[in-house]
Every structure is written in structure tokens, then in C-alpha cells.
N, C-alpha and C. Protein backbone atom coordinates (compact mmCIF):
# COMPACT_ATOMS: atom_id res chain seq x y z
N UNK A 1 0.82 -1.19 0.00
CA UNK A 1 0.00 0.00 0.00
C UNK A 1 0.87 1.26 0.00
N UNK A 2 1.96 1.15 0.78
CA UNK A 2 2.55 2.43 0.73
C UNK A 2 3.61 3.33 -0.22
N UNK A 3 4.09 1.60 -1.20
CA UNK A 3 4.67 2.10 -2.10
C UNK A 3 3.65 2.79 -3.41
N UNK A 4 2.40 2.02 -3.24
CA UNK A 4 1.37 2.50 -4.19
C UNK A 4 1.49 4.01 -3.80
N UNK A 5 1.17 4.00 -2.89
CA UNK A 5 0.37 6.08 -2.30
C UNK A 5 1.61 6.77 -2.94
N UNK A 6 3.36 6.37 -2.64
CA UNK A 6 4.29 7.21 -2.62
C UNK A 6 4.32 7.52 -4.03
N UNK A 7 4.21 6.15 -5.04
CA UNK A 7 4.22 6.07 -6.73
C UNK A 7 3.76 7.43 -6.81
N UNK A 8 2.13 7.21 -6.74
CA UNK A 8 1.08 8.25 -7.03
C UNK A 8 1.52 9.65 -6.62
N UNK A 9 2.18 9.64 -5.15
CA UNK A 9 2.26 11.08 -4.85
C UNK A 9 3.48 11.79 -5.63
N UNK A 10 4.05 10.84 -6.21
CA UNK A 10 5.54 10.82 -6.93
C UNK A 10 5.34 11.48 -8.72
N UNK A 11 4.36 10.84 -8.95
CA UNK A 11 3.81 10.90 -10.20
C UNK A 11 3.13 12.42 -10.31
N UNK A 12 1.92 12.69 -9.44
CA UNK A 12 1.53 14.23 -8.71
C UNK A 12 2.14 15.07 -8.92
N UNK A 13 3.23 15.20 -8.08
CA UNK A 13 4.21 16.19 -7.58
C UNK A 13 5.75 15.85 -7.10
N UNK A 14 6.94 14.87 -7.66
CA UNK A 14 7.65 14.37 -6.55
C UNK A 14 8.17 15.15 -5.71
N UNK A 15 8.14 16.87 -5.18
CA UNK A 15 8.44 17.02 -4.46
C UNK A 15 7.46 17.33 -3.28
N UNK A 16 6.53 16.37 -3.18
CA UNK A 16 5.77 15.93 -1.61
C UNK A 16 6.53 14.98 -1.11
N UNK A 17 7.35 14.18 -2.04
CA UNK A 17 8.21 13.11 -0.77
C UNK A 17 9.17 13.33 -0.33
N UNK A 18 9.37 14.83 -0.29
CA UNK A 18 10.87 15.05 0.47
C UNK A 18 10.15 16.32 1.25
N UNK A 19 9.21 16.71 1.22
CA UNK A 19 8.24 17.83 2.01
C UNK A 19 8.47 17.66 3.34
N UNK A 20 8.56 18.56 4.39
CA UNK A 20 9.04 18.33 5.69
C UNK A 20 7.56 19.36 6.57
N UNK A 21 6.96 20.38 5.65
CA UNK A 21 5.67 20.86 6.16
C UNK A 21 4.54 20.31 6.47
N UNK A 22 3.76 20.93 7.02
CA UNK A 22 2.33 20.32 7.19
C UNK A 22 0.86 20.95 6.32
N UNK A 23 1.79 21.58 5.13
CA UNK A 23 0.47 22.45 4.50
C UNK A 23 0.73 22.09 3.13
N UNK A 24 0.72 21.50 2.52
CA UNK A 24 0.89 21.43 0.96
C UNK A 24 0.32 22.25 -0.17
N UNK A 25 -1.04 22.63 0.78
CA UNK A 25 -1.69 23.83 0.29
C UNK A 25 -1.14 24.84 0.18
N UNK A 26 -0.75 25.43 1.13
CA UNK A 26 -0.39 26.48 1.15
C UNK A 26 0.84 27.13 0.90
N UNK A 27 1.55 25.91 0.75
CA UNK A 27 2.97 25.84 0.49
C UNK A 27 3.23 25.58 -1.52
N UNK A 28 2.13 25.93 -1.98
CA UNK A 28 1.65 25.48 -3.14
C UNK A 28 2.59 24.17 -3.84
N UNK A 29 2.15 23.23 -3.09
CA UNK A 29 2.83 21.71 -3.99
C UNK A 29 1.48 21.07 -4.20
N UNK A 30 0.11 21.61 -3.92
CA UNK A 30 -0.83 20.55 -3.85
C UNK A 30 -2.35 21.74 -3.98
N UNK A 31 -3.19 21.41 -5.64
CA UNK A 31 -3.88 22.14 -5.31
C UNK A 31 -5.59 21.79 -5.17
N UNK A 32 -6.23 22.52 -5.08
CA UNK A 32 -7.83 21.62 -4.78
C UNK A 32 -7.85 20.72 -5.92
N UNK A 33 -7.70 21.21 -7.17
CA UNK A 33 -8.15 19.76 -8.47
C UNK A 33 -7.15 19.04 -8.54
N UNK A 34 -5.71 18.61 -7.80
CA UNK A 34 -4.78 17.95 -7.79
C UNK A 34 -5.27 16.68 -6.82
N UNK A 35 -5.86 17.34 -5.99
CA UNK A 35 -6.27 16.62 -4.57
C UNK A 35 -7.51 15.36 -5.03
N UNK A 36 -8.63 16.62 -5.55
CA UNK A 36 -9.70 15.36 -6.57
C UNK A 36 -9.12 14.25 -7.14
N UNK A 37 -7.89 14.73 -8.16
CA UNK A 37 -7.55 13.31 -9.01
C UNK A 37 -6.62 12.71 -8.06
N UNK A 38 -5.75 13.01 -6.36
CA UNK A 38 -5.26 12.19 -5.95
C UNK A 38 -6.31 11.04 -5.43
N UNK A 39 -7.30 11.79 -4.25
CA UNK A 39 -8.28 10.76 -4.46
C UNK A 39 -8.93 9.91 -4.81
N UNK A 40 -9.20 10.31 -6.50
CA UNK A 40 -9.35 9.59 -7.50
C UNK A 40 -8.67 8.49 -7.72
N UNK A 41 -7.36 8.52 -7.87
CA UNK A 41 -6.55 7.50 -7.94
C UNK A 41 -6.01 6.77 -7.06
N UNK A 42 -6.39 7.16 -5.44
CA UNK A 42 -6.00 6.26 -4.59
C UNK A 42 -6.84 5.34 -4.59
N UNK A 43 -8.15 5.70 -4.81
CA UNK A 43 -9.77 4.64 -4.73
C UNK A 43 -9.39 3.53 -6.10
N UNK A 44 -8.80 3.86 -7.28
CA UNK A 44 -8.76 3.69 -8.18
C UNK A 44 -7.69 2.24 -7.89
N UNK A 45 -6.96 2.96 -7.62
CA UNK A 45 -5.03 2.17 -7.42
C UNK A 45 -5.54 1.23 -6.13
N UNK A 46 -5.92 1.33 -5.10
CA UNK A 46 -5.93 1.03 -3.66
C UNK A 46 -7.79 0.04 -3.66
N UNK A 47 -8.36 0.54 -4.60
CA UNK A 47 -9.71 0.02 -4.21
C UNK A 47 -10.67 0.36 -2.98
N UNK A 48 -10.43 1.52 -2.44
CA UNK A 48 -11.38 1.97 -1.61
C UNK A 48 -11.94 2.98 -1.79
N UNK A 49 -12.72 3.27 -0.83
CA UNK A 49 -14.10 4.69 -1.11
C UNK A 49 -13.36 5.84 -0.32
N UNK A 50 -13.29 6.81 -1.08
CA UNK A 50 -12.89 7.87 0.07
C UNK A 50 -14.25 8.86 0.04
N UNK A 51 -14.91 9.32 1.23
CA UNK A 51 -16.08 9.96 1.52
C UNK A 51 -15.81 11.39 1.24
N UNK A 52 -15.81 12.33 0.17
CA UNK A 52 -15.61 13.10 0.01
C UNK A 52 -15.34 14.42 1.71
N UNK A 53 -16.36 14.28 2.39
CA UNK A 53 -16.12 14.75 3.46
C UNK A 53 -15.00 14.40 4.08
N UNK A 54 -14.21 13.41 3.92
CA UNK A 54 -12.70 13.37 4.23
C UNK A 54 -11.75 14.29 3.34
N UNK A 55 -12.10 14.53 2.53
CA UNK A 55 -10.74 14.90 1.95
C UNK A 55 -10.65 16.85 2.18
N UNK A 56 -10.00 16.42 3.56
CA UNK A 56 -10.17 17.72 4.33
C UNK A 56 -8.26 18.00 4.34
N UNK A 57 -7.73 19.44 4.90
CA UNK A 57 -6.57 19.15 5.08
C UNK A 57 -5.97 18.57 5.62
N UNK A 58 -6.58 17.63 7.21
CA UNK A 58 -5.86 17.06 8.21
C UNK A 58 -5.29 16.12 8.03
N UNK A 59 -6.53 15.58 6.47
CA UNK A 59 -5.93 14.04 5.96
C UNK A 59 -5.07 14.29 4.55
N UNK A 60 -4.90 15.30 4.02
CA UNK A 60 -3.58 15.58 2.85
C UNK A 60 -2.81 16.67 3.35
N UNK A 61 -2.51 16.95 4.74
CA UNK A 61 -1.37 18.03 4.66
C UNK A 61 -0.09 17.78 4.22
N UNK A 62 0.29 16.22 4.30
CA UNK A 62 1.59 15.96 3.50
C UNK A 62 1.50 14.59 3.74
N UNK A 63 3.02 13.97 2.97
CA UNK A 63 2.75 12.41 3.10
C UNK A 63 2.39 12.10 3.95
N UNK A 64 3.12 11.80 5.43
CA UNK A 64 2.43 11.37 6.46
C UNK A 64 1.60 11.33 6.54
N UNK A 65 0.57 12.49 6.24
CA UNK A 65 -0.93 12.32 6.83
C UNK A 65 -1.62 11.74 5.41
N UNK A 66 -1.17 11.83 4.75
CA UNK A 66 -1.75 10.97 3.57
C UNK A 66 -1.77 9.47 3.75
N UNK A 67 -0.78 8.90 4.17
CA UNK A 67 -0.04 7.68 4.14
C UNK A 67 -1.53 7.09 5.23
N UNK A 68 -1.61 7.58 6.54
CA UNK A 68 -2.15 7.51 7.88
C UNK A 68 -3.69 7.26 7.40
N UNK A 69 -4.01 8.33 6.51
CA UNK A 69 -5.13 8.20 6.01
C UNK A 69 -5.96 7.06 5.24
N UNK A 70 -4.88 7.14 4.64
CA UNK A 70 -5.37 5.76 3.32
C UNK A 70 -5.16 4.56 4.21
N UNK A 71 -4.30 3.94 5.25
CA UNK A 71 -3.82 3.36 5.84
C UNK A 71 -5.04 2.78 6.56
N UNK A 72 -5.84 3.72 7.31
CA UNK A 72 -6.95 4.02 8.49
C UNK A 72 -8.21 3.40 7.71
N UNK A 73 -8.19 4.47 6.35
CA UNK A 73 -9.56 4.00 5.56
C UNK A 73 -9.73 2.73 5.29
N UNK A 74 -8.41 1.96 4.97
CA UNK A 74 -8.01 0.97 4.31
C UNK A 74 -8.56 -0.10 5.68
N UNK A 75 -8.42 0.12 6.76
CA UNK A 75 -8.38 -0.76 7.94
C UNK A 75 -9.79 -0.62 7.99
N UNK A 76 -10.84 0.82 8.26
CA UNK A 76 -12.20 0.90 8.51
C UNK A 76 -13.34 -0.36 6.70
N UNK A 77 -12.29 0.25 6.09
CA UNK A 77 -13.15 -0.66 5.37
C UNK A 77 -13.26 -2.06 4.93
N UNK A 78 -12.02 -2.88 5.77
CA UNK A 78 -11.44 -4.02 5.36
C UNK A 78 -12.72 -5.05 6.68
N UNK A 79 -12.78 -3.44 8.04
CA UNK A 79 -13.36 -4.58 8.94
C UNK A 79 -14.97 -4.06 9.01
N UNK A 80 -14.84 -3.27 7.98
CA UNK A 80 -16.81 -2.93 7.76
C UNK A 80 -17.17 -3.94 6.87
């Protein structure tokens, strides 16, 4: 799973995997229609649902919280 997310975030933007911030937004490496098609392609690549109401900043401020995210979803939907 995690080399999948890094591919993707690699493919995106590769400089989110050397990002040391917590805002990608704002730090402009990451923008609202970047975010749609990451989503897009994690559901896509990964096979899960992401609830649009997630895709807030807490869960894409940078890899980490990306990683955590997909990670979490991946666990809520494996035992739903």
C-alpha cells in the first residue's frame, strides 16, 4: 500500500516526498483539483471509497498524513 500512495504522490508532484511541512496547500505543492484526481486515484489504485467529506486538510497536509489516512480507511473498510 505504501509504495502504491508514494508512486502516485511521486507521479503528482515528486516534491511531496521530500516535504518536511504540514500544509501542501499552502505551500503550493498541492492544489484543490490535484487533490480530486489524488483521491481519484488512490480509490482507483488502492480500491477503496474515500467519503468526500474526508478529503479535508488534516488528511492531505503531507505524506504522512496521507499515508495515515489511506492506511486508516483501508483498515475501517477491510473490517466494515
Amino acid at each position: 500500500m505504501e509504495e502504491t500512495v508514494l508512486k502516485i504522490l511521486m507521479e503528482l508532484n515528486e516534491e511531496i516526498l521530500t516535504y518536511k511541512g504540514d500544509n501542501l496547500y499552502r505551500d503550493g505543492l498541492l492544489d484543490s483539483f490535484q487533490v480530486i484526481d489524488l483521491a481519484a486515484e488512490l480509490e482507483e489504485k488502492l480500491g477503496i471509497e474515500i467519503d468526500p467529506e474526508m478529503v479535508i486538510l488534516e488528511n492531505f497536509a503531507n505524506k504522512d498524513a496521507i499515508l495515515g489516512f489511506v492506511k486508516k480507511t483501508m483498515e475501517e473498510q477491510d473490517a466494515g
